[in-house]
C-alpha atoms as a PDB file:
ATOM      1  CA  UNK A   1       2.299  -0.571  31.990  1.00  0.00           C
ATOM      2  CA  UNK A   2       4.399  -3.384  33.160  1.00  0.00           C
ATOM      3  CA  UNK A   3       2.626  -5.972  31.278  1.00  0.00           C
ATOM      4  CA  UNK A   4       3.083  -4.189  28.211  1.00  0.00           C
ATOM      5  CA  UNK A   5       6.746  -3.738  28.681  1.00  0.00           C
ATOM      6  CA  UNK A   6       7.421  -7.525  29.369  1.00  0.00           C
ATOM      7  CA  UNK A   7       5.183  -8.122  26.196  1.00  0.00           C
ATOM      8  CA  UNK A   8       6.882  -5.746  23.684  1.00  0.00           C
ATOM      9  CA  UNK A   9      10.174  -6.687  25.847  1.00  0.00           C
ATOM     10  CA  UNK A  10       9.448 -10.858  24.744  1.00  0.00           C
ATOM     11  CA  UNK A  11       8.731  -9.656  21.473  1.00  0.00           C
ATOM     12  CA  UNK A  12      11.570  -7.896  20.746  1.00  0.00           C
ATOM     13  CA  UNK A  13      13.378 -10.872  21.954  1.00  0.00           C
ATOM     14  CA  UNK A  14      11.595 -13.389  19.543  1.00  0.00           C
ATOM     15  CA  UNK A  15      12.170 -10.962  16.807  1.00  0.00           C
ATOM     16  CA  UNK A  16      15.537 -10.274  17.332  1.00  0.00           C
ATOM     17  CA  UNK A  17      15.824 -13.922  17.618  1.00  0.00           C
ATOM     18  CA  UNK A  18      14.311 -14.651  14.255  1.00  0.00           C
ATOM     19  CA  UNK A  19      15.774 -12.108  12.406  1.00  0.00           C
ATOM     20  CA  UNK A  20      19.556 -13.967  13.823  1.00  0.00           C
ATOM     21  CA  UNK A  21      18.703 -17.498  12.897  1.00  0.00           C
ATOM     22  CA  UNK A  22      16.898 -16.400   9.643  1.00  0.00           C
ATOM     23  CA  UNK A  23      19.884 -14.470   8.339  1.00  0.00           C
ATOM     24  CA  UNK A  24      22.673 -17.159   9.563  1.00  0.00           C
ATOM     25  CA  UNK A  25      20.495 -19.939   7.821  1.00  0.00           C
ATOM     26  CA  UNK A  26      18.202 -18.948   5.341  1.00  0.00           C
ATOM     27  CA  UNK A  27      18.757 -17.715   1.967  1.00  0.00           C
ATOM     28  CA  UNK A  28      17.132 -14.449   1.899  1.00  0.00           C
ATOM     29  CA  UNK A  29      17.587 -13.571  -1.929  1.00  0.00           C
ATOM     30  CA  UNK A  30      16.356 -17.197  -3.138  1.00  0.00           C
ATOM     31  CA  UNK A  31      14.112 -17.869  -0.318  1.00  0.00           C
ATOM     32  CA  UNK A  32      11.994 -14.343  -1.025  1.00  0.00           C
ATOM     33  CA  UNK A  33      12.428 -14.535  -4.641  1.00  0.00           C
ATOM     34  CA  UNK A  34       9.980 -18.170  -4.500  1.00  0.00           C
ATOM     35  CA  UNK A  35       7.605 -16.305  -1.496  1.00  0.00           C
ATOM     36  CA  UNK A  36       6.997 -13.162  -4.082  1.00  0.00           C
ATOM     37  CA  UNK A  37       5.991 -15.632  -7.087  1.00  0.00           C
ATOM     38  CA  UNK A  38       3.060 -16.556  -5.024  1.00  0.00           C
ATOM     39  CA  UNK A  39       0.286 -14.354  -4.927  1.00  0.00           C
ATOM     40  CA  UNK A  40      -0.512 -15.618  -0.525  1.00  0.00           C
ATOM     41  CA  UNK A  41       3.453 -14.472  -0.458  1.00  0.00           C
ATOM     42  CA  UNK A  42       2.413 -10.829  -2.337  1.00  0.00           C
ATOM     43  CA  UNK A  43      -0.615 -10.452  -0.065  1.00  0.00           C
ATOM     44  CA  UNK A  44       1.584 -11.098   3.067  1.00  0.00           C
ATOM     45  CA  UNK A  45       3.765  -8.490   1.999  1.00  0.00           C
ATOM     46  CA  UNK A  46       1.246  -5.849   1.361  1.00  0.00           C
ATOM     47  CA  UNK A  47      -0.640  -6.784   4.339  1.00  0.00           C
ATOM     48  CA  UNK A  48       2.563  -6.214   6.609  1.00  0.00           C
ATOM     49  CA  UNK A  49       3.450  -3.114   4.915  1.00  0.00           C
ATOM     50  CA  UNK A  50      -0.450  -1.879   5.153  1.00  0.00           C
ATOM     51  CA  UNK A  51       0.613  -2.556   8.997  1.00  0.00           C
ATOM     52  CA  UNK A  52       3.739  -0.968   9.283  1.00  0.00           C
ATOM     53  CA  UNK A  53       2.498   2.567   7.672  1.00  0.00           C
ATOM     54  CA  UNK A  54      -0.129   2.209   9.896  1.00  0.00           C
ATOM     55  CA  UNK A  55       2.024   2.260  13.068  1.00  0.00           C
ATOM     56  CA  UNK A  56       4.101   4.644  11.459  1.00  0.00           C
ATOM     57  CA  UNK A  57       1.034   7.355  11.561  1.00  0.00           C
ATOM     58  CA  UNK A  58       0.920   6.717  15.162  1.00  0.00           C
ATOM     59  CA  UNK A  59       4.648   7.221  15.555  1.00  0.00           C
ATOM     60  CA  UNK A  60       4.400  10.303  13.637  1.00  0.00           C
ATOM     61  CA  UNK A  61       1.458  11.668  15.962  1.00  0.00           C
ATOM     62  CA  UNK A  62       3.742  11.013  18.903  1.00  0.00           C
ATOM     63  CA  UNK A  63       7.159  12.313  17.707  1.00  0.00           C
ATOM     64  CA  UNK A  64       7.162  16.123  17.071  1.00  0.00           C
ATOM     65  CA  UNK A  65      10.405  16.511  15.909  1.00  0.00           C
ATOM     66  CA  UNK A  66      11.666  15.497  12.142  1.00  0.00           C
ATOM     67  CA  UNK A  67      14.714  13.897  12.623  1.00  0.00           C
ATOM     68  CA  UNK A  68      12.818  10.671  15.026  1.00  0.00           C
ATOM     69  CA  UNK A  69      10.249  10.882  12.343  1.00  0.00           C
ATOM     70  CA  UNK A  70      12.700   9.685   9.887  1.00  0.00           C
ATOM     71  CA  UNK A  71      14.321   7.570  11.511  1.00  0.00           C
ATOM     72  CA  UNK A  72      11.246   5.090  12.756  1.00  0.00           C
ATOM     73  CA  UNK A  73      10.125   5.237   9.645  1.00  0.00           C
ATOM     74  CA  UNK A  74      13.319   3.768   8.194  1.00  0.00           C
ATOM     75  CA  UNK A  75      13.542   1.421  10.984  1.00  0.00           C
ATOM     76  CA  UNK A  76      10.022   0.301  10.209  1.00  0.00           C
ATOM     77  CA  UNK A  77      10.552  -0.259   6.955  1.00  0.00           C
ATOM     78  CA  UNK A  78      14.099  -1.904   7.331  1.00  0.00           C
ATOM     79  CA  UNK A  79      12.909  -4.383  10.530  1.00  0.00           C
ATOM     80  CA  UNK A  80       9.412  -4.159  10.369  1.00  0.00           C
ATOM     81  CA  UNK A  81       7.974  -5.636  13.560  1.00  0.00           C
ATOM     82  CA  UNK A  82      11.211  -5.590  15.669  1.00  0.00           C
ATOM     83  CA  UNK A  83      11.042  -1.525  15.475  1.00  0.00           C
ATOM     84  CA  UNK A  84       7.143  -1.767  16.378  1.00  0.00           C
ATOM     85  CA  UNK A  85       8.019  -3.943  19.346  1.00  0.00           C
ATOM     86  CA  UNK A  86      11.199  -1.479  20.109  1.00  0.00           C
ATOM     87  CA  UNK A  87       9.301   1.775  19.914  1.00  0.00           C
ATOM     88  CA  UNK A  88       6.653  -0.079  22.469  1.00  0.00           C
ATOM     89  CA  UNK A  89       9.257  -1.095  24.823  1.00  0.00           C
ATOM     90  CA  UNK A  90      10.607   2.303  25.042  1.00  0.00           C
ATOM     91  CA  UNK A  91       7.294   4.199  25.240  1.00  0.00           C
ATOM     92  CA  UNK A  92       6.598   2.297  27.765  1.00  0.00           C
ATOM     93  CA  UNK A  93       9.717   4.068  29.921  1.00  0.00           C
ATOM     94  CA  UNK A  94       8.401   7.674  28.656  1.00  0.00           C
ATOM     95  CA  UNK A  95       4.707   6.994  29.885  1.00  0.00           C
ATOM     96  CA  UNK A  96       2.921   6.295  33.034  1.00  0.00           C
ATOM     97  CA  UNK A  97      -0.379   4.337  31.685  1.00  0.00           C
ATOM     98  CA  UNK A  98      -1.842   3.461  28.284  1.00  0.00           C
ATOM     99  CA  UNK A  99      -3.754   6.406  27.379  1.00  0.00           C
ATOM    100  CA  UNK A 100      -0.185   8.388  27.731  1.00  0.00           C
ATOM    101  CA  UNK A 101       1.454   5.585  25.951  1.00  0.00           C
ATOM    102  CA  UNK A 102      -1.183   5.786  22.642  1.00  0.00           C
ATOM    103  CA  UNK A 103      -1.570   9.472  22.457  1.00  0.00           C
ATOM    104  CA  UNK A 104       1.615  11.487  24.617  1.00  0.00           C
ATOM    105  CA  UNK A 105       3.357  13.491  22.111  1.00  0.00           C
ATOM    106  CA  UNK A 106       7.133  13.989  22.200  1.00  0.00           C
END
């Protein structure tokens, strides 16, 4: 379990990261206005969201209760991997081994 909470851990940290130097120097509006022209930039975007809903079925078989529901699945659709790597990270503090971490309901 401690591997996997220095791995989502690092990867929240690269994300975070990303997300920070990407906003403070890219141009987000121009920038992904170019990407979505191009069909590799479409498919990239589908793919990720494919992903994310994905991970969000797993995060609804975990959480029981509406209102965390709701919110990982705006957080997954706002921040996309960062609130994978998040929700990871603090599984990993709610469960003793993997099998508890992919299937413990809360």
């Amino acid at each position: 379990m401690k591997n996997v909470r220095i791995l989502s851990g690092l990867s929240l940290l690269i994300m975070f990261g990303m997300i920070a130097f990407a906003s403070l120097t890219g141009d987000f509006a121009g920038e992904g206005s170019i990407l979505m022209s191009m069909v590799w930039g479409q498919m990239s975007l589908v793919d990720l969201y494919v992903a994310f809903f994905l991970v969000y079925l797993w995060i609804f078989y975990k959480e029981t209760k509406p209102l965390p529901r709701i919110i990982w699945a705006i957080l997954l659709i706002v921040t996309g991997s960062l609130a994978t790597a998040l929700y990871i990270f603090l599984e990993t503090y709610r469960t003793n081994d993997i099998p508890s971490l992919l299937t413990q309901k809360h």
